[in-house]
Every structure is written in C-alpha cells, then in structure tokens.
Protein backbone atom coordinates (compact mmCIF):
# COMPACT_ATOMS: atom_id res chain seq x y z
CA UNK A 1 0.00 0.00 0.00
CA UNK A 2 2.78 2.67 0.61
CA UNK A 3 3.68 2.08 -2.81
CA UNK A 4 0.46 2.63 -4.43
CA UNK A 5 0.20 5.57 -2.13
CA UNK A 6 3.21 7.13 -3.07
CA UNK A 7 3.05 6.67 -6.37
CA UNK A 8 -0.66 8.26 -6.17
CA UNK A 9 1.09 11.53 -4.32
CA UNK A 10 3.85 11.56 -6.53
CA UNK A 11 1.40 12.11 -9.92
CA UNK A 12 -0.59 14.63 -7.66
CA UNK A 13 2.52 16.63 -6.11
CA UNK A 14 4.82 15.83 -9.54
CA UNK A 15 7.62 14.34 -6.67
CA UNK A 16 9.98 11.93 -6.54
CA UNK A 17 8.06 8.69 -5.32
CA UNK A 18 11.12 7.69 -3.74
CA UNK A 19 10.99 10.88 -1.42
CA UNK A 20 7.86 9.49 0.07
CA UNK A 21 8.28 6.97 3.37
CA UNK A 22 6.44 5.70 6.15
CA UNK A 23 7.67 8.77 7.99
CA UNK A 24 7.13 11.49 5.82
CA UNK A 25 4.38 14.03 7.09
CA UNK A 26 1.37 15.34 5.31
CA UNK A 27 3.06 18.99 6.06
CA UNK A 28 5.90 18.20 4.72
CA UNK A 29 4.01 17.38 1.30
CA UNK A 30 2.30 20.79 1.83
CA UNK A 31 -0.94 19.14 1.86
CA UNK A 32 -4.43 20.53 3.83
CA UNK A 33 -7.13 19.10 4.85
CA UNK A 34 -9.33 19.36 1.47
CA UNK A 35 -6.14 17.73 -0.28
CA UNK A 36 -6.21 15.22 2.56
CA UNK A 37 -10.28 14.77 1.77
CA UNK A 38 -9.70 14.33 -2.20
CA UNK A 39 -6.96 11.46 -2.14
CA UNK A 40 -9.01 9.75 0.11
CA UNK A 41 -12.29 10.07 -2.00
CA UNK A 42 -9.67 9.24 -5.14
CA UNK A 43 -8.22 6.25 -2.89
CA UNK A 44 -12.04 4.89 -1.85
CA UNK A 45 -12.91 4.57 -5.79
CA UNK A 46 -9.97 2.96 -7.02
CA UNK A 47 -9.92 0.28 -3.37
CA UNK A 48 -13.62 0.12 -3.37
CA UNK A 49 -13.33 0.69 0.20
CA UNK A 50 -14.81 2.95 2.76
CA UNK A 51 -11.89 5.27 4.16
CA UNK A 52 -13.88 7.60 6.53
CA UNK A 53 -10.93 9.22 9.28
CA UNK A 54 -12.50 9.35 12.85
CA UNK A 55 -9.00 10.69 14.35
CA UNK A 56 -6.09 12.79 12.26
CA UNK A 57 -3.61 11.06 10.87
CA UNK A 58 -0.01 13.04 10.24
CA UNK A 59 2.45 10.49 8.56
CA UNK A 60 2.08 8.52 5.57
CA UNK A 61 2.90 5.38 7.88
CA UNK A 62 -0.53 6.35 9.11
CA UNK A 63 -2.57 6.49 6.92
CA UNK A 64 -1.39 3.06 5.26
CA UNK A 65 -1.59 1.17 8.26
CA UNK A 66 -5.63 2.57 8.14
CA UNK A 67 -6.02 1.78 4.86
CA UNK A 68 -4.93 -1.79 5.12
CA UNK A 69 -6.78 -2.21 8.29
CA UNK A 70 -9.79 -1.37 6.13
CA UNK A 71 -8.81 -4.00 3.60
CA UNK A 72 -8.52 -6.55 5.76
C-alpha cells in the first residue's frame, strides 16, 4: 500500500516517489485538509473501500496502516 500511495502523491505533487516513506508528514508534502479529503475520495474509488478518518492522521505510515486495516 505505501507504494500505491506514493506513487498516487507523486502524480498529484509531480515528486519523486522515492521521497515518500512511512515517515514522511502530510506537512511536509504541503498538503491541507481538502487535499487530505480528495486522495481519500480518489483512494475509496480505485480500493472500493470505505476510508472515513475518525482521528487525524499526520504520517504517511498512518494512513497506510488505516487503509490496510480497512482491507482486511
């Protein structure tokens, strides 16, 4: 999944996928809450999946440990 993720913010951000770890913060990547919002939506379609946050996430390790909770 982190691969698939970073891949997915590379195309949106047009940066290295490499750059992008477990670690790396969603300030680092400049991104808001409405960015936060539309890769999710983007990330439900493609998975098929429900990916509705209760608590904030702030590293990419995060939010693909959720995600694969939800796949599970």
């Amino acid at each position: 999944m982190l691969e698939r993720l970073s891949a997915y913010l590379s195309k949106e951000l047009d940066i290295p996928a490499e750059s992008i770890t477990r670690d790396t913060t969603f300030e680092s990547l400049h991104l808001d809450s409405l960015d936060t919002v539309e890769m999710l939506m983007d990330l439900e379609e493609e998975l098929g999946v429900d990916l509705e946050m209760e608590e904030k996430m702030s590293t990419i390790g995060e939010l693909v440990d959720f995600i694969e909770s939800k796949l599970d």
